[in-house]
Protein backbone atom coordinates (compact mmCIF):
# COMPACT_ATOMS: atom_id res chain seq x y z
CA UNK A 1 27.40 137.53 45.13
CA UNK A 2 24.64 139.73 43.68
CA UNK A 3 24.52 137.81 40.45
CA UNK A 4 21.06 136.84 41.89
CA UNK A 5 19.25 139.87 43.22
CA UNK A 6 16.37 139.47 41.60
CA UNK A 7 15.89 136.10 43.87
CA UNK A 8 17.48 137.56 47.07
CA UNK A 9 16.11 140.85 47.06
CA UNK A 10 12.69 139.34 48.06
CA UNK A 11 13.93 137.11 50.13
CA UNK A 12 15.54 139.13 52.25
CA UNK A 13 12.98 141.33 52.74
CA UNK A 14 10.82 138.23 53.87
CA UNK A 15 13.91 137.73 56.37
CA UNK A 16 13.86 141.41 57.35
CA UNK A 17 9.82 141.73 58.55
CA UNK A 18 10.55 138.05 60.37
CA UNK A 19 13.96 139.34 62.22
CA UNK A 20 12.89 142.10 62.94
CA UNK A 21 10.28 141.25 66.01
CA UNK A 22 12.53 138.40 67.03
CA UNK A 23 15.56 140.55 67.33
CA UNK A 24 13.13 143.21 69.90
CA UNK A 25 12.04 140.12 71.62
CA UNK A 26 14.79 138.19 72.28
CA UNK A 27 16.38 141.09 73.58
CA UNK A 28 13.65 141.88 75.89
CA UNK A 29 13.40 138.11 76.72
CA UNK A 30 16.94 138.32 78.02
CA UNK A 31 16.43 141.69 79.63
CA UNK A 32 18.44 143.52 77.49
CA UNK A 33 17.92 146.77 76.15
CA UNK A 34 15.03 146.09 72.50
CA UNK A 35 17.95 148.31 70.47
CA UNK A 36 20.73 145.29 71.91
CA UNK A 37 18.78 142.95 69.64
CA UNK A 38 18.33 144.83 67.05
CA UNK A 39 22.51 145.53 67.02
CA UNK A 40 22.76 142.20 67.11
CA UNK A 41 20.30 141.50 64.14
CA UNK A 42 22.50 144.14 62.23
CA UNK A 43 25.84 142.53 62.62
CA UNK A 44 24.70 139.11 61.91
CA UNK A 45 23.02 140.36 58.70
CA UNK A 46 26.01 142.27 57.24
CA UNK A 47 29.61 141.31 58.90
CA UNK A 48 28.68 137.97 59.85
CA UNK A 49 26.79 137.48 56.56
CA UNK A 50 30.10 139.03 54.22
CA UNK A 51 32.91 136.44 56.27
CA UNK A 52 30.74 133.67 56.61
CA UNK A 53 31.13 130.34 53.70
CA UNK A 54 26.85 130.03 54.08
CA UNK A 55 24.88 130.96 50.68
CA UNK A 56 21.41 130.30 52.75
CA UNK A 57 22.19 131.10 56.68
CA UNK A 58 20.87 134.31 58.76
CA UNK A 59 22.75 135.00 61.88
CA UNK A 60 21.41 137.06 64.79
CA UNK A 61 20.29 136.85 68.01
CA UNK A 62 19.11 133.26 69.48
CA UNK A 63 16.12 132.39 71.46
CA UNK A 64 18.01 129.42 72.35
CA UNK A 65 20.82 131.43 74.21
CA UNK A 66 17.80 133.77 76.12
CA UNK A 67 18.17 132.09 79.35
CA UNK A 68 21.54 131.60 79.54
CA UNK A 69 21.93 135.98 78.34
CA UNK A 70 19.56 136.66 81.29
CA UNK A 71 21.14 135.19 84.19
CA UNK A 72 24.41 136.66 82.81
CA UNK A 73 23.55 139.91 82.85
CA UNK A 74 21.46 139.67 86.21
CA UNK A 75 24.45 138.41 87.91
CA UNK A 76 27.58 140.50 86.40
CA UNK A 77 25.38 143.96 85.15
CA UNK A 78 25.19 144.21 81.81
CA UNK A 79 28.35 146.08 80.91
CA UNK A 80 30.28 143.58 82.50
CA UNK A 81 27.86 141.10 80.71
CA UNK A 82 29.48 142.95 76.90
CA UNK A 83 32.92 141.86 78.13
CA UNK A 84 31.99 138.11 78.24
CA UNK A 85 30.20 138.37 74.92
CA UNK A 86 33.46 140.16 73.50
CA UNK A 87 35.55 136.99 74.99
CA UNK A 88 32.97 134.22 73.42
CA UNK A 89 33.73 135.53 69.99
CA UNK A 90 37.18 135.30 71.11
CA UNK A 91 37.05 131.83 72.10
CA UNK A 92 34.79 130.90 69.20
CA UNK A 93 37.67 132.28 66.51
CA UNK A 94 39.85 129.66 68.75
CA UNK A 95 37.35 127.10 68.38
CA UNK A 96 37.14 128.02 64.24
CA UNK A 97 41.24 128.01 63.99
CA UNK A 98 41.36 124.52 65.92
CA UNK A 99 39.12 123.61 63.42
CA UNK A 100 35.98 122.04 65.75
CA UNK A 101 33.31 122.75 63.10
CA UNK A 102 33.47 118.85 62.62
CA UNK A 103 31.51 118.27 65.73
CA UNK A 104 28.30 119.73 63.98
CA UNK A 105 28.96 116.44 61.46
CA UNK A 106 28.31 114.21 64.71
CA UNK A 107 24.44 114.87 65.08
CA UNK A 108 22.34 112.27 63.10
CA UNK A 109 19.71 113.67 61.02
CA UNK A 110 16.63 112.32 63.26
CA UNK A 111 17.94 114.73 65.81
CA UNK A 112 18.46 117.72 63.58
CA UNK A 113 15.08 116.83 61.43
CA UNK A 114 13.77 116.56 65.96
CA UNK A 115 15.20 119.82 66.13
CA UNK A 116 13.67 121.52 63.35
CA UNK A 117 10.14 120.35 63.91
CA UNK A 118 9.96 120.91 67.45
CA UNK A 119 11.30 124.32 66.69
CA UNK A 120 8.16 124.97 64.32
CA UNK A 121 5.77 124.00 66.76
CA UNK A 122 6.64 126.09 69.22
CA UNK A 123 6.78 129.01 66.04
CA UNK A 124 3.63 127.77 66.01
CA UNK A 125 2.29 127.54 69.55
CA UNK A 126 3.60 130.87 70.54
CA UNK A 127 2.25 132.97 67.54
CA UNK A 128 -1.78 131.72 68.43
CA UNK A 129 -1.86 134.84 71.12
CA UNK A 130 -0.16 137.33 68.74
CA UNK A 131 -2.77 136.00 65.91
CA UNK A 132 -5.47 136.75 68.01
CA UNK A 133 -4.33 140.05 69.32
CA UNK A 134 -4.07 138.69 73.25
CA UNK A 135 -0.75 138.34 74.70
CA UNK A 136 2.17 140.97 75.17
CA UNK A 137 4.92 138.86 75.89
CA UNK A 138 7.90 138.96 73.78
CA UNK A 139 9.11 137.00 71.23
CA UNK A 140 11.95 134.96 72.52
CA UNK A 141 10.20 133.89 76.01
CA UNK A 142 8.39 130.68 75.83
CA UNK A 143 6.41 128.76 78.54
CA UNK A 144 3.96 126.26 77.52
CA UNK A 145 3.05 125.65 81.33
CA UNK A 146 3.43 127.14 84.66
CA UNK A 147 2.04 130.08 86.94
CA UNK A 148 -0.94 132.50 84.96
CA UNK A 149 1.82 133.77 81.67
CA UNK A 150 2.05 130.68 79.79
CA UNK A 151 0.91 129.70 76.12
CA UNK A 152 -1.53 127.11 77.18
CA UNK A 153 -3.24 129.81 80.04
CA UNK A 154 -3.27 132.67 76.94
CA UNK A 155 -5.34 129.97 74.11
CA UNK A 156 -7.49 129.09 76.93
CA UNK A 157 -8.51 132.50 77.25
CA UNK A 158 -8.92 133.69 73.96
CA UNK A 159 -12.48 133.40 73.61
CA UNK A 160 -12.50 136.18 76.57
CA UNK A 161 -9.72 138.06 75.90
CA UNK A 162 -10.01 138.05 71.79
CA UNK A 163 -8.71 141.38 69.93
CA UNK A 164 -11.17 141.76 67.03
CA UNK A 165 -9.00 144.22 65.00
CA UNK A 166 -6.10 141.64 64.94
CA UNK A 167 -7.11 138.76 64.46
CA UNK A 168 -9.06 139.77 61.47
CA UNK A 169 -6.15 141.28 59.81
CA UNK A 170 -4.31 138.32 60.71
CA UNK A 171 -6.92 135.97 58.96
CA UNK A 172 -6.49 138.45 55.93
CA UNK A 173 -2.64 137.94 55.86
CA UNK A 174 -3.05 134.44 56.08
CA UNK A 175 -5.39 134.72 53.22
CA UNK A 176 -2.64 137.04 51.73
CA UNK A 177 -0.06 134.36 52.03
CA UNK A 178 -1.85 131.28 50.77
CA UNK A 179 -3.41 132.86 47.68
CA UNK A 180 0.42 134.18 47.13
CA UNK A 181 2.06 130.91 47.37
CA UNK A 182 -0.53 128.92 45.88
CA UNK A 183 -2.20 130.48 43.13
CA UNK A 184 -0.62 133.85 42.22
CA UNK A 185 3.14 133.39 42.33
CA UNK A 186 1.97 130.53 39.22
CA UNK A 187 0.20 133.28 37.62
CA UNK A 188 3.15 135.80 37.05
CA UNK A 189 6.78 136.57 37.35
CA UNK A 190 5.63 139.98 39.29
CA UNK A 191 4.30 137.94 42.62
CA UNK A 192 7.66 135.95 42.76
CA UNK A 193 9.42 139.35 42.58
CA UNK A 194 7.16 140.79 44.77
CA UNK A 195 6.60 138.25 48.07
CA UNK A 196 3.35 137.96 49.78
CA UNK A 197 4.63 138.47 53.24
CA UNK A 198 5.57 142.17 52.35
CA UNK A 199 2.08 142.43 50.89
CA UNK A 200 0.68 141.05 54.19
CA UNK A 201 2.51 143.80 56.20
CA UNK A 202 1.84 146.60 54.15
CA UNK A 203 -2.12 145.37 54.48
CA UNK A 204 -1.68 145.74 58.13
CA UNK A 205 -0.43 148.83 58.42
CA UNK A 206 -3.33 150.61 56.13
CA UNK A 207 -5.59 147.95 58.01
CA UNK A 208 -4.24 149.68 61.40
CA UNK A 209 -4.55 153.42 60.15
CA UNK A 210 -7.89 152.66 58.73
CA UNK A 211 -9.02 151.12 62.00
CA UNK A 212 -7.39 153.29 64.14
CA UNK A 213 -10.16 154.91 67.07
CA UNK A 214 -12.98 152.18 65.59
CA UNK A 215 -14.22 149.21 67.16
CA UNK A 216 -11.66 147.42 65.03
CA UNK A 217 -8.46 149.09 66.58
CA UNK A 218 -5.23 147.59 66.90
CA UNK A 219 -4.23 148.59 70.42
CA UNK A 220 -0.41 149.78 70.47
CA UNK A 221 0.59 146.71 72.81
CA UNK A 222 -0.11 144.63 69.89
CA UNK A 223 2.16 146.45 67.44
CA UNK A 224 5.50 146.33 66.63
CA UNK A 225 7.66 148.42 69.14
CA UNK A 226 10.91 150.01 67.68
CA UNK A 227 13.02 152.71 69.93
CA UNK A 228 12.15 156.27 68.20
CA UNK A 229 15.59 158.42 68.73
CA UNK A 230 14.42 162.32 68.05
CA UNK A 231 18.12 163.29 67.39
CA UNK A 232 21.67 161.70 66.53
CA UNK A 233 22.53 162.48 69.98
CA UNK A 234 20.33 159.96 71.54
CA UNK A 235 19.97 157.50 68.56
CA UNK A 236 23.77 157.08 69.97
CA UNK A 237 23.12 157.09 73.36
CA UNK A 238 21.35 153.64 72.66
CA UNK A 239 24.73 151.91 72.25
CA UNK A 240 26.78 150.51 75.17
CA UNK A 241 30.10 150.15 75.63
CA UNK A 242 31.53 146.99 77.86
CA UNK A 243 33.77 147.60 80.83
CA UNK A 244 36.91 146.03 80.51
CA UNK A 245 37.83 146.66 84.30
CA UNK A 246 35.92 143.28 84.90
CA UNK A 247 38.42 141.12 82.67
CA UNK A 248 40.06 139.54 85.12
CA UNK A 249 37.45 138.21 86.61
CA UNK A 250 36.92 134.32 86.60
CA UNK A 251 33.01 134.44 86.17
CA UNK A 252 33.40 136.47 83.33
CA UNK A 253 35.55 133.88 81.73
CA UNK A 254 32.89 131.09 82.83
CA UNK A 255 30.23 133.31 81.18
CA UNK A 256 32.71 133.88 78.14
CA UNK A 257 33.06 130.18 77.46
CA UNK A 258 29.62 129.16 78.29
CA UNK A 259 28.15 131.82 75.13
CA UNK A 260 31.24 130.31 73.08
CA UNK A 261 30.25 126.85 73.68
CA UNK A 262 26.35 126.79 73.53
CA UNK A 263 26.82 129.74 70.50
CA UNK A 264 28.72 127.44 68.45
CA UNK A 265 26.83 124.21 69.09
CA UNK A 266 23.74 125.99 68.25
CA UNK A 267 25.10 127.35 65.07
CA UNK A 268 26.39 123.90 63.77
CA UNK A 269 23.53 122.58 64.22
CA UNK A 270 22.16 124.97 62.13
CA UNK A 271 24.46 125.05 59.54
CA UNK A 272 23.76 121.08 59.35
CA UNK A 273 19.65 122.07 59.13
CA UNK A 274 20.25 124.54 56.72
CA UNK A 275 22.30 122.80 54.68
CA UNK A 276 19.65 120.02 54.04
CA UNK A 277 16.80 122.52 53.18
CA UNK A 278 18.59 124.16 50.65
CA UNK A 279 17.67 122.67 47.39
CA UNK A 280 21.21 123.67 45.81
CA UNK A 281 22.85 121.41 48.41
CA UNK A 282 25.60 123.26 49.03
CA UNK A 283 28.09 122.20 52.62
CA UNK A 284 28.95 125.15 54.81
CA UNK A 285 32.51 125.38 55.57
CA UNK A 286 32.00 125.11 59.59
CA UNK A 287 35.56 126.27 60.86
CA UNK A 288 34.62 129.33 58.40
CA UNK A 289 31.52 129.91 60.15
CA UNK A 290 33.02 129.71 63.64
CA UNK A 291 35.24 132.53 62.85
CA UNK A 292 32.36 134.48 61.44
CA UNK A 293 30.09 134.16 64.65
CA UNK A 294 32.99 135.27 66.16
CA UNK A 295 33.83 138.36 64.45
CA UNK A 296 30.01 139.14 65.01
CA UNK A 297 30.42 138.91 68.36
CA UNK A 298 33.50 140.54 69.30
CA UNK A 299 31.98 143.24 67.04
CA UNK A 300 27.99 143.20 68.90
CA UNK A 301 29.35 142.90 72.30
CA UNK A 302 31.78 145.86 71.92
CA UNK A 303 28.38 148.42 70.91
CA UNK A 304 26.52 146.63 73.34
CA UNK A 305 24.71 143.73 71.22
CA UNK A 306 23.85 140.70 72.51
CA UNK A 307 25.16 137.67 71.62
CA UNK A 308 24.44 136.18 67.95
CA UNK A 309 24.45 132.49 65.88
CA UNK A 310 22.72 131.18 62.72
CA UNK A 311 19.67 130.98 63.08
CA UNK A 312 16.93 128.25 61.96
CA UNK A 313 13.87 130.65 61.78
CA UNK A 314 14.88 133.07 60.06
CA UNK A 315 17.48 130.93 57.15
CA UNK A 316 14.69 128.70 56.66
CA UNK A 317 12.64 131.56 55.79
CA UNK A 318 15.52 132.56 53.67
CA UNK A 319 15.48 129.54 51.38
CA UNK A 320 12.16 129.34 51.76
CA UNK A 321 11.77 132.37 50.18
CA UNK A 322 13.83 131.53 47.30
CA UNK A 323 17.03 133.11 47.81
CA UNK A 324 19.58 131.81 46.33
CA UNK A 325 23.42 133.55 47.69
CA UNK A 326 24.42 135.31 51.24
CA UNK A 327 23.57 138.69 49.45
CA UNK A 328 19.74 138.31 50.74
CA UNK A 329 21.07 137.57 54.44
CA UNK A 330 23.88 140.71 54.08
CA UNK A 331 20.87 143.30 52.81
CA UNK A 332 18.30 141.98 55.18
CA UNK A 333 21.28 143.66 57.77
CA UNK A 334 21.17 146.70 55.85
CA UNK A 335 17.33 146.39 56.16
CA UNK A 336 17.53 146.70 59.52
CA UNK A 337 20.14 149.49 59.95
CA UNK A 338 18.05 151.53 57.65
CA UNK A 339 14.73 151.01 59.41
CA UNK A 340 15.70 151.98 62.43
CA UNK A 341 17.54 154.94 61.78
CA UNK A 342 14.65 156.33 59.06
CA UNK A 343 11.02 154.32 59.79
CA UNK A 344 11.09 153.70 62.98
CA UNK A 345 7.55 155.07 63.36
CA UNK A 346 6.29 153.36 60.32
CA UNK A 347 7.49 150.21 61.29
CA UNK A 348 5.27 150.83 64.64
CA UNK A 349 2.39 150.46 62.90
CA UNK A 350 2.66 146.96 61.90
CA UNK A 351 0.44 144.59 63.75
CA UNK A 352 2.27 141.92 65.38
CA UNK A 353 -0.77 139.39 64.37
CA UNK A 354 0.48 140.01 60.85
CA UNK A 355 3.90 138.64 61.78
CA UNK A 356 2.39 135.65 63.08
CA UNK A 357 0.51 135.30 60.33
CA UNK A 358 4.20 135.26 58.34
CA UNK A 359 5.30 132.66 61.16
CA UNK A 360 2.71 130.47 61.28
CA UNK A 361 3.60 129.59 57.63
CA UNK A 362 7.40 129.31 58.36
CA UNK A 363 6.35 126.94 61.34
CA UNK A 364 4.02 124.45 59.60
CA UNK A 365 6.84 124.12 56.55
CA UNK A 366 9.45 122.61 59.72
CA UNK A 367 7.31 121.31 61.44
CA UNK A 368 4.71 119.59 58.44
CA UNK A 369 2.62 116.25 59.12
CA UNK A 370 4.46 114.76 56.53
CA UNK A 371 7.53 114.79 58.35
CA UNK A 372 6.11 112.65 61.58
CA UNK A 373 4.92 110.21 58.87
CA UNK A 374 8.07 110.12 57.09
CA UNK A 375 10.01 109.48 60.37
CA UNK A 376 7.56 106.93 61.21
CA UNK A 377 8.45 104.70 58.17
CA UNK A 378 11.79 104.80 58.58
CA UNK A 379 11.26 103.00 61.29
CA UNK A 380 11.85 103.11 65.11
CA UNK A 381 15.58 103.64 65.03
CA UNK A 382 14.99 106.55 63.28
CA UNK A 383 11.50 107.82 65.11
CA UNK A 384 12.41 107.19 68.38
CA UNK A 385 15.14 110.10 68.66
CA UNK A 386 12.98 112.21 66.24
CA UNK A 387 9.60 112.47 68.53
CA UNK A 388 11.88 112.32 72.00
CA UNK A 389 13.82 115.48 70.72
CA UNK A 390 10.54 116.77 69.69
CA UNK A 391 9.05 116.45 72.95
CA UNK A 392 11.88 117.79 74.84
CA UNK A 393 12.45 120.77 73.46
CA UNK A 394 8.94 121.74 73.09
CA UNK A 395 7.90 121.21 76.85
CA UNK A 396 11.74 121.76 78.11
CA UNK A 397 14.27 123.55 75.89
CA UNK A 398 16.60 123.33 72.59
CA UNK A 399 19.66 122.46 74.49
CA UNK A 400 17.96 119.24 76.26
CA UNK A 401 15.72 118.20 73.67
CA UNK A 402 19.22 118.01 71.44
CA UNK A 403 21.04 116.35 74.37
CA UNK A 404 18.83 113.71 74.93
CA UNK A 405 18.08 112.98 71.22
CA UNK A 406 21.65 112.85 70.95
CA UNK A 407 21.67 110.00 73.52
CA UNK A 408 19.22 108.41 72.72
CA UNK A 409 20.26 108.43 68.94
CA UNK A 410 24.02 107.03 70.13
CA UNK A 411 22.72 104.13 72.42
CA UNK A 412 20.56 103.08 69.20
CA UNK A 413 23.92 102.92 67.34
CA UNK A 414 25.83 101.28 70.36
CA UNK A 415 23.03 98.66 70.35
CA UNK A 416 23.75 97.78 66.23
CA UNK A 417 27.74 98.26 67.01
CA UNK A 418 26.89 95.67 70.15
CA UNK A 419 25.80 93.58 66.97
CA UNK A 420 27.94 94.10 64.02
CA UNK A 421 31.45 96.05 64.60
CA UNK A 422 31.00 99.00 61.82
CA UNK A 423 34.04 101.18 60.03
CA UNK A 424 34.79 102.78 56.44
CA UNK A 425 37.72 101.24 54.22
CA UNK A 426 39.13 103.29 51.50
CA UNK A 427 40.35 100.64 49.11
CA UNK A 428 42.50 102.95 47.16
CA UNK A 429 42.97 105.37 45.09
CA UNK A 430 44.99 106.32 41.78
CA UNK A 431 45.36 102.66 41.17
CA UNK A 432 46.63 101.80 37.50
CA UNK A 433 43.03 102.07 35.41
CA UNK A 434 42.99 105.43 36.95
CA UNK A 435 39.75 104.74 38.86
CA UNK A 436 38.85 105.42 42.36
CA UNK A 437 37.45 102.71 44.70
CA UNK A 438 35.94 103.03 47.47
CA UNK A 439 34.63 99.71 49.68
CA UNK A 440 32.00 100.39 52.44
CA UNK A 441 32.05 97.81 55.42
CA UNK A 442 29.25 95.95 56.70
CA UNK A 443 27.88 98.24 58.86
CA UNK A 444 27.76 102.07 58.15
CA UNK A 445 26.53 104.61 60.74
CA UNK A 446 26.28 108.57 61.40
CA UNK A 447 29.76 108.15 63.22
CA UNK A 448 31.31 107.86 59.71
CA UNK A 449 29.86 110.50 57.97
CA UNK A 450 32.95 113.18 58.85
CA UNK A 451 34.95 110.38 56.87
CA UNK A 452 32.91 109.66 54.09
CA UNK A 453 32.18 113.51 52.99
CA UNK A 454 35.95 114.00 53.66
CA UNK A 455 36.66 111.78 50.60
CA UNK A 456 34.05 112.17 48.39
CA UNK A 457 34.56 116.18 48.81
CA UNK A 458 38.13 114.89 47.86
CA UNK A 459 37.73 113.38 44.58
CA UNK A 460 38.50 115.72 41.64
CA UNK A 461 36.52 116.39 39.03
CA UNK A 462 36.67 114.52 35.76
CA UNK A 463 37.23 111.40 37.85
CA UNK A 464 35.33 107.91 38.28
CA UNK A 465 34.55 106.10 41.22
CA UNK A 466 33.50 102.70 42.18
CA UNK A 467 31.63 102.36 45.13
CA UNK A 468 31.10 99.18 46.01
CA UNK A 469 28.71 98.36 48.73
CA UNK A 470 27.78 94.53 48.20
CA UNK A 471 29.05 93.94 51.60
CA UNK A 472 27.21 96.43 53.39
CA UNK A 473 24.42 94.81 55.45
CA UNK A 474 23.12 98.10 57.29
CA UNK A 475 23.52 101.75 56.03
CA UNK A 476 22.32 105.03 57.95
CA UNK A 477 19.72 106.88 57.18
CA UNK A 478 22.58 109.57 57.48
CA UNK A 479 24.76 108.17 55.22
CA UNK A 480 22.25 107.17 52.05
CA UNK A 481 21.84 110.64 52.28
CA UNK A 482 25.05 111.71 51.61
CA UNK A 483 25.42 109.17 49.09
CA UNK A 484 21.95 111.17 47.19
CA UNK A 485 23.16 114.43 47.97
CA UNK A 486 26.79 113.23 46.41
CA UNK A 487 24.94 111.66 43.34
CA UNK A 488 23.42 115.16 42.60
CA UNK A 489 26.61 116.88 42.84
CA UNK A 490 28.64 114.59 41.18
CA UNK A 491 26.47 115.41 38.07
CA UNK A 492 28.36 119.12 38.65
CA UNK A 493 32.01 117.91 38.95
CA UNK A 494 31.96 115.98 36.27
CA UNK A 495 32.00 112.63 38.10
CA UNK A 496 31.24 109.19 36.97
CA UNK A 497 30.02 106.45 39.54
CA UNK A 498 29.50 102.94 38.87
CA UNK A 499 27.80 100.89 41.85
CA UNK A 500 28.39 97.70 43.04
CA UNK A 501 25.42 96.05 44.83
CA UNK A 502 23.82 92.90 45.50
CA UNK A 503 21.13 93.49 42.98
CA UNK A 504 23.87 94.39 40.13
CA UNK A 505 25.75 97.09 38.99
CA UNK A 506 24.38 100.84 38.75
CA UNK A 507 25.80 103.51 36.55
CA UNK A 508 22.98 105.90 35.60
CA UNK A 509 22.86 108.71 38.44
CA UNK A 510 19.25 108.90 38.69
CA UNK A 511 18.80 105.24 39.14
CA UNK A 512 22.36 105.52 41.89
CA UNK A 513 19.58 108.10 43.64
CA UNK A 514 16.68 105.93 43.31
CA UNK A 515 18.34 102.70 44.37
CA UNK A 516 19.41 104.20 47.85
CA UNK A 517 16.15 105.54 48.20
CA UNK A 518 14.56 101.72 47.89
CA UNK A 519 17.67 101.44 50.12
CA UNK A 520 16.39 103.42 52.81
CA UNK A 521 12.79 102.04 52.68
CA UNK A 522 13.94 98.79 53.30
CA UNK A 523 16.34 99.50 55.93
């Protein structure tokens, strides 16, 4: 696992300085305790991060499970609130051992690709007041519109309300970061081993000592804030234990099951994201990960953490970053555990426009122009539950923006199933030649992607397969993916593939790749 340290080190210090205001404000977002978030950052870094079967996921606590955390604890009081959280990682082991990780395999990729981008704008739109040292909100609350605390009410007042000292260390970071990524890190080893978001941070803190009692002063409501225990006696009091008087009760059990269920959705769906950014393309084991989230949360709701899941933000920093095992998610933990126990103060000198600085670039990478264009080519079927997901969870929330892409994305299919009836034959395998063969039908969609990984993750190495797909008059997006991502590891396992089309046979695996990526142009 630490064969690659010299990759996952920096990464997962990148990881650390972006977890570490989301776990304070996510916490405070859900009016929780700031140390509940950062327990929970803890646990999903190390004990999720050592059971889970993800090389490139970061677990912790979830913006996306805020609102659901806050009426929770208004309504049952927060110790009582540590008992459901204990009983969702319960449930979610149950959901792991019944093994309902499939369902994450039932999401077509215009949704998740929907989900991702809308995901970086709002990175995006929320960091603009942070960047220019204006708004004190937390991390995990987001509002575009409604009453005078909102994003759109906060940009509109910037040229009033500006905060000189941060937004010009924020336009340094920035500057920081580009130069890093695009001219330095091809200069020398020492600025991949060395990452320019650290660089960035340690800027702003000599920029904020420098500064400090001058025009250009970074006021303390604009800087990280991380609880300062002055003793062991109250760095423990911070933890709180749940009271299992309340078990019996049936809205704890409601509560219990409705973390579980949202926790786990929102974690598949991650695992599926993830799994397509990272350029290894490795598949999570998703029954593993259910019983990883769980652990963590049995674990974070017994010290009084709040509740955790994989994360989008911070694993695509991860990978974005270059790691390359779980090692950089497992010492960002440690990261955290040390910080807060030894640097508290220091880290209260970082200026949160620096951070923003950090997530503005891990926003623009989900949420690029290129994206929308891509989407647009591959035509409506695909862009229609793209940009509608998009829309919904930026001016709604996650949840809805992935339920209604969802539908949207399964009345599309319905509509070419209303067409052209659609299903995966197996032709057989082991026959006499000692070749595998494997027939698609006429009409392939997202539904039979569980299938088709099943068997190709199947096939042993050494082997040869014919696909033959001469029949096949329309082919998801989801699937031609698969197929590519298959093609690349096949290369790994030792597998030869000969492919039967309508334009001829293909046995070359870079041409298999590039003929189902004409494939997908013309579809």
């Amino acid at each position: 696992m630490f064969k690659y340290l010299k990759n996952d080190l920096p990464a997962s210090i990148v990881v650390f300085f972006v977890a570490l205001p989301l776990c304070l404000g996510i916490a405070v977002a859900s009016d929780a305790p700031p140390f509940a978030g950062l327990i929970a950052g803890i646990i999903g870094g190390i004990v999720v991060g050592f059971i889970s079967g993800s090389e490139v996921g970061v677990s912790g606590p979830a913006a996306g499970l805020a609102a659901i955390v806050l009426a929770a604890i208004a309504s049952l009081g927060y110790e009582a609130f540590l008992v459901a959280v204990v009983l969702a990682g319960v449930i979610q082991i149950l959901f792991g051992i019944l093994k309902l990780g499939i369902i994450g395999y039932y999401f077509p990729s215009s949704v998740i690709k929907g989900m991702l981008t809308g995901i970086g704008i709002i990175i995006i739109l929320k960091q603009i007041p942070h960047f220019f040292g204006i708004d004190k909100d937390s991390e995990g609350n987001f509002v575009l519109f409604g009453g005078d605390n909102n994003i759109i009410a906060d940009i509109i007042g910037i040229p009033q309300n500006l905060g000189l000292g941060s937004t010009i260390i924020a336009f340094i970071a920035m500057g920081i970061l580009i130069l890093w990524a695009q001219v330095l890190t091809k200069k020398h080893n020492i600025f991949n081993l060395v990452q320019g978001p650290l660089v960035a941070v340690v800027a702003g803190v000599i920029f904020y000592l420098l500064a400090k009692g001058s025009t250009l002063d970074v006021a303390s409501s604009h800087l990280v804030k991380v609880p300062e225990p002055d003793s062991l006696d109250s760095f423990l009091g911070q933890f709180t234990l749940p009271d299992f008087s309340v078990i019996g009760s049936a809205e704890i059990w409601i509560t219990a099951f409705t973390i579980a269920l949202v926790a786990s959705l929102e974690t598949l769906l991650c695992v599926e994201a993830t799994d397509k950014l990272d350029p290894q393309k490795r598949v999570t084991p998703t029954n593993r990960e259910l019983l990883a989230q769980g652990s963590g949360n049995i674990l974070s709701g017994l010290i009084g953490g709040i509740p955790i899941t994989q994360v989008i933000v911070r694993s695509s920093a991860n990978i974005q970053s270059g790691n390359k095992t779980k090692a950089s998610a497992i010492i960002h933990g440690f990261f955290l555990l040390i910080s807060v126990i030894i640097i508290p103060n220091v880290l209260n000198m970082i200026p949160l426009s620096v951070l923003a600085a950090i997530l503005f670039i891990v926003g623009y990478k989900l949420a690029k122009p290129s994206t929308f264009k891509a989407m647009w080519n591959a035509g409506w079927k695909q862009f229609l539950p793209f940009i509608v997901t998009v829309l919904i969870i930026v001016f709604k929330d996650l949840l809805w923006g992935i339920g209604i892409g969802l539908a949207i994305g399964i009345m599309v299919t319905l509509w070419h199933s209303y067409k052209n009836s659609h299903f995966l034959h197996i032709e057989g395998e082991d026959v006499d030649d000692g070749k595998i063969k494997m027939t698609l039908a006429e009409e392939v969609t997202f539904f039979n992607k569980a299938a088709i990984l099943k068997e190709l993750d199947r096939l042993p190495e050494n082997s040869y397969l014919e696909l033959d797909v001469r029949k096949t008059r329309f082919l998801d997006s989801d699937i031609i993916e698969i197929l590519e991502d298959f093609a690349f590891k096949a290369r790994e396992r030792n597998i030869d593939i000969k492919l039967y089309s309508e334009r001829g046979i293909v046995e070359n695996p870079e041409s298999f790749i590039e003929f189902f990526k004409l494939r997908k142009l013309n579809d």
